[in-house]
N, C-alpha and C. Protein backbone atom coordinates (compact mmCIF):
# COMPACT_ATOMS: atom_id res chain seq x y z
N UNK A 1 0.85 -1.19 0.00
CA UNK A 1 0.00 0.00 0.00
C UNK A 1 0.88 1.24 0.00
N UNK A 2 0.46 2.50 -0.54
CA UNK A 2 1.48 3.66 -0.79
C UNK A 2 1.22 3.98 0.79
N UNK A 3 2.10 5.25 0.38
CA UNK A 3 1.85 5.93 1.76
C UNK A 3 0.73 7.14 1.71
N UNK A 4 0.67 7.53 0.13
CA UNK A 4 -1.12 8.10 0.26
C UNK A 4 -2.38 7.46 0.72
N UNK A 5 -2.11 5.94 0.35
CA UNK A 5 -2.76 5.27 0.76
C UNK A 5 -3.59 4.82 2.13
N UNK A 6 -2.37 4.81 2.93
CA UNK A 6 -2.27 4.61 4.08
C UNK A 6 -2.80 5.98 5.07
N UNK A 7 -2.30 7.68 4.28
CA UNK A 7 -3.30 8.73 4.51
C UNK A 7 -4.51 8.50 4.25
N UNK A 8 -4.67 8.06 3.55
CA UNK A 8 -6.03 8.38 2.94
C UNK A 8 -7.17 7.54 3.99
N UNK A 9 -6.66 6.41 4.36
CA UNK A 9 -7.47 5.86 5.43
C UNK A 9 -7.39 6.08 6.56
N UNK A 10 -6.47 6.73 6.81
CA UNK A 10 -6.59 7.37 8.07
C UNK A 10 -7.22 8.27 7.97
N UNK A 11 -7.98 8.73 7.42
CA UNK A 11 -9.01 10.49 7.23
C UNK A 11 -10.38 9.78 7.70
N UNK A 12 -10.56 11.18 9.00
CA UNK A 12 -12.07 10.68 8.75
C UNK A 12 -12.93 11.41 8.02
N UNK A 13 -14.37 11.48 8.48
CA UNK A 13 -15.05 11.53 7.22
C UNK A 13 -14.86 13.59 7.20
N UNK A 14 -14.54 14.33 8.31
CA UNK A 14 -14.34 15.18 7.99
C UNK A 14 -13.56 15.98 6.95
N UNK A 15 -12.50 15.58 7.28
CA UNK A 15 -11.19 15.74 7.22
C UNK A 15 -11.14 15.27 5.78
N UNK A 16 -11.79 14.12 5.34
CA UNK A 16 -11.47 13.41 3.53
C UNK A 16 -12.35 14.47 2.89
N UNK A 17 -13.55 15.03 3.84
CA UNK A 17 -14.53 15.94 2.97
C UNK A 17 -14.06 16.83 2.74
N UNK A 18 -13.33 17.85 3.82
CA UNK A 18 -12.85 19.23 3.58
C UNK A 18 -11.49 19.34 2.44
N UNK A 19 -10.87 18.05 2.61
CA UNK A 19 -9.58 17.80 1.35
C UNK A 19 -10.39 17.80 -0.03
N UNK A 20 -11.70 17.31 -0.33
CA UNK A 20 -12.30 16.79 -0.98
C UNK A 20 -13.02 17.99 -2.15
N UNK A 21 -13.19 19.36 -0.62
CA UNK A 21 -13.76 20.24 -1.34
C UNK A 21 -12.75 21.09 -1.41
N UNK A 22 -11.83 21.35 -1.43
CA UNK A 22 -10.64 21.68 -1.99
C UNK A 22 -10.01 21.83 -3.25
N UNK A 23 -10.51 20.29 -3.75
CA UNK A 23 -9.65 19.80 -4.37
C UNK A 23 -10.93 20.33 -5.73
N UNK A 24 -12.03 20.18 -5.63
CA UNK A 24 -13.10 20.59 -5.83
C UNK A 24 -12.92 22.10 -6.40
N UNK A 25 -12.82 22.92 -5.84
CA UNK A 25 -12.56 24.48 -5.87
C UNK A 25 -11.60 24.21 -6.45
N UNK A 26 -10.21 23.78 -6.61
CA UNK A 26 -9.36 23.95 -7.18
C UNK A 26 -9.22 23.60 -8.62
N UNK A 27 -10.05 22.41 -8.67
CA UNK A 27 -10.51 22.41 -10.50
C UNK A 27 -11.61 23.05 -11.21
N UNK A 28 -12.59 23.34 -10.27
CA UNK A 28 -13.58 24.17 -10.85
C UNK A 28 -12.97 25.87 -11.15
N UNK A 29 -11.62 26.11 -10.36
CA UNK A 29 -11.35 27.56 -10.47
C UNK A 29 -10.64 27.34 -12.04
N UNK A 30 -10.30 26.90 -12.63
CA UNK A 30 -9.44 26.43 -13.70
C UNK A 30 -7.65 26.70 -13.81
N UNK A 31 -7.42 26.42 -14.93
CA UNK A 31 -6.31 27.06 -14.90
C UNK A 31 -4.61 26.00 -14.07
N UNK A 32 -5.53 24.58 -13.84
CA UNK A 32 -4.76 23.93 -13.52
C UNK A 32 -4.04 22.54 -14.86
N UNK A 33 -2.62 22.60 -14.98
CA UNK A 33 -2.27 22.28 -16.07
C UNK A 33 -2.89 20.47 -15.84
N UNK A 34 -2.80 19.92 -17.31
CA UNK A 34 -3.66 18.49 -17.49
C UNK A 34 -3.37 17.58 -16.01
N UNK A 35 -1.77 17.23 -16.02
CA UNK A 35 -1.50 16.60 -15.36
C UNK A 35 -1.44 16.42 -14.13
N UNK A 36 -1.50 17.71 -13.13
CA UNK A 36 -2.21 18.34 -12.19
C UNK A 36 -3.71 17.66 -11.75
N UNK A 37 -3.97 17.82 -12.79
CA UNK A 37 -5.91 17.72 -12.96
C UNK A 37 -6.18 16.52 -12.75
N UNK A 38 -5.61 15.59 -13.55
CA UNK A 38 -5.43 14.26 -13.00
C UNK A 38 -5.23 13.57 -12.03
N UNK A 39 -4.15 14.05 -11.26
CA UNK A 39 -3.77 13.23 -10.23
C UNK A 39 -4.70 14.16 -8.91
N UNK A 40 -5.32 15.33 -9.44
CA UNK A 40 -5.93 15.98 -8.12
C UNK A 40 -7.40 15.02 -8.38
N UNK A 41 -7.90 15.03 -9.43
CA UNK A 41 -8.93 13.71 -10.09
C UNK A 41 -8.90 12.44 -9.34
N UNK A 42 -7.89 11.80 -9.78
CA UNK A 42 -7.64 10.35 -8.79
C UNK A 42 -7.65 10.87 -7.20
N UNK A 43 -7.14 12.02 -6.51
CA UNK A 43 -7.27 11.77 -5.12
C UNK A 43 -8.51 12.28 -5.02
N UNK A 44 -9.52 13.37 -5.80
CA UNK A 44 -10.88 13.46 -5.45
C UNK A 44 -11.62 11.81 -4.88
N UNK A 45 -11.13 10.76 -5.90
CA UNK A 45 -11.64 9.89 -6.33
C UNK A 45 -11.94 9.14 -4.98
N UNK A 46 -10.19 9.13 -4.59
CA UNK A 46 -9.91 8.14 -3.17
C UNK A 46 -10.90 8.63 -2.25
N UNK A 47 -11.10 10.71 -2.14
CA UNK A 47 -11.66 10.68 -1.17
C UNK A 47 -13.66 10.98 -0.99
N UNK A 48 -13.46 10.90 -2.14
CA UNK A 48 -14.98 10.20 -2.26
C UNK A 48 -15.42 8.88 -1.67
N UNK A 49 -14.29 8.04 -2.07
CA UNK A 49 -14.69 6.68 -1.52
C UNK A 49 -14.75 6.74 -0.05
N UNK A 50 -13.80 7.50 0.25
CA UNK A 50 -13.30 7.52 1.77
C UNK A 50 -14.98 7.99 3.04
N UNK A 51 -15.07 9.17 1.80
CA UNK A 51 -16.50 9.82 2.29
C UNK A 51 -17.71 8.67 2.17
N UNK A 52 -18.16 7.68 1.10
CA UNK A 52 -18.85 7.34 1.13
C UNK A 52 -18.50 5.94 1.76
N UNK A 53 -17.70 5.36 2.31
CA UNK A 53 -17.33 4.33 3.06
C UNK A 53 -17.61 4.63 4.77
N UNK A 54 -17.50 6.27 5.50
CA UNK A 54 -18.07 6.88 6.63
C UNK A 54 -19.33 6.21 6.75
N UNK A 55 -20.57 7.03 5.43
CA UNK A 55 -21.59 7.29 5.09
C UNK A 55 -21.85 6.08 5.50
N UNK A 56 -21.41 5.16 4.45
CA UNK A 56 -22.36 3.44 4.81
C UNK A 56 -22.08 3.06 5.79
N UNK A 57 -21.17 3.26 6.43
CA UNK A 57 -20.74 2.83 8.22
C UNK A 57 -21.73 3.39 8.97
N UNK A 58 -22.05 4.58 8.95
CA UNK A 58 -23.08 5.26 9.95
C UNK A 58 -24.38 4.42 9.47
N UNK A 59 -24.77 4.75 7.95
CA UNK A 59 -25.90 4.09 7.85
C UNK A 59 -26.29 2.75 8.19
N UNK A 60 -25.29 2.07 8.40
CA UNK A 60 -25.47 0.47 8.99
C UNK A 60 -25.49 0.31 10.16
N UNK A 61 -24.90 1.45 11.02
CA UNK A 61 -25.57 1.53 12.66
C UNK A 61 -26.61 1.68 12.92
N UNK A 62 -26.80 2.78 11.96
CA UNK A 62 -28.33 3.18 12.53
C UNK A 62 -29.57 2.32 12.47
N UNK A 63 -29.38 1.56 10.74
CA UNK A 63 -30.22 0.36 10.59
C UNK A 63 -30.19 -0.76 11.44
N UNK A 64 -28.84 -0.81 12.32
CA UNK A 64 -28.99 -2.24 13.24
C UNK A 64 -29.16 -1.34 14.37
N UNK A 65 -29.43 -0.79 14.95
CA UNK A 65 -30.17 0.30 16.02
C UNK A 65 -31.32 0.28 15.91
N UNK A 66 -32.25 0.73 15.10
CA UNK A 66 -33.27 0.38 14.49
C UNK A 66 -33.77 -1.11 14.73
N UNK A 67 -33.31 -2.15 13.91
CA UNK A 67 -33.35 -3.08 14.78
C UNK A 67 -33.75 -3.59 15.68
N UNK A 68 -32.76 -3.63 16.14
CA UNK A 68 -32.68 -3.92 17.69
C UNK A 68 -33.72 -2.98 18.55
N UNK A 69 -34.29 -2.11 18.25
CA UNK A 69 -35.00 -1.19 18.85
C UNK A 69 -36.78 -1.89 18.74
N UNK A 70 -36.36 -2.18 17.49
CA UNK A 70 -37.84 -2.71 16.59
C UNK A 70 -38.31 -3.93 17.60
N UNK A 71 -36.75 -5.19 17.49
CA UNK A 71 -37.02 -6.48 18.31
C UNK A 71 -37.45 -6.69 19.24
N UNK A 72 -36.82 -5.24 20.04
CA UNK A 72 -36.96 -4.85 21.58
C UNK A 72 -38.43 -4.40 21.70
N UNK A 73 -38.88 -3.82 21.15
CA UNK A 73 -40.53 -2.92 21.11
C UNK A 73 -41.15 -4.73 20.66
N UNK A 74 -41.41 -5.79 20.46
CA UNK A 74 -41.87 -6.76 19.33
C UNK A 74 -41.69 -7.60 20.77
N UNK A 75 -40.83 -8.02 21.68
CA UNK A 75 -40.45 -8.97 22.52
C UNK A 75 -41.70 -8.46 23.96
């Protein structure tokens, strides 16, 4: 694994978002040469995943919270 790599999972979901919108602003402002664009592209990429890997973590608590809440109200 690189060692971006190894950043990159260490981010939480804040922290990958605020890099995320950054990186965001920084291609929408233009003016950044191809190759630049690219590799700021691929780390948008990582930290999208990063963001939406949070996302489904929370959402799978809450659904087994839910749950268990449901079983508990049912028993």
């Amino acid at each position: 694994m690189t060692d971006q790599g190894s950043k990159a999972e260490a981010l939480n979901y804040e922290q990958a978002r605020e890099e995320l919108i950054a990186i965001v602003q920084r291609l929408e402002s233009g003016g950044v040469p191809l190759e630049e664009s690219l590799a700021l592209w691929e780390r948008g990429e990582q930290l999208a995943a990063i963001c939406q890997a949070w996302l489904d973590g929370a959402k799978a608590k809450i659904e087994a919270a839910r749950q268990m809440e449901q079983t508990a109200n049912e028993s």
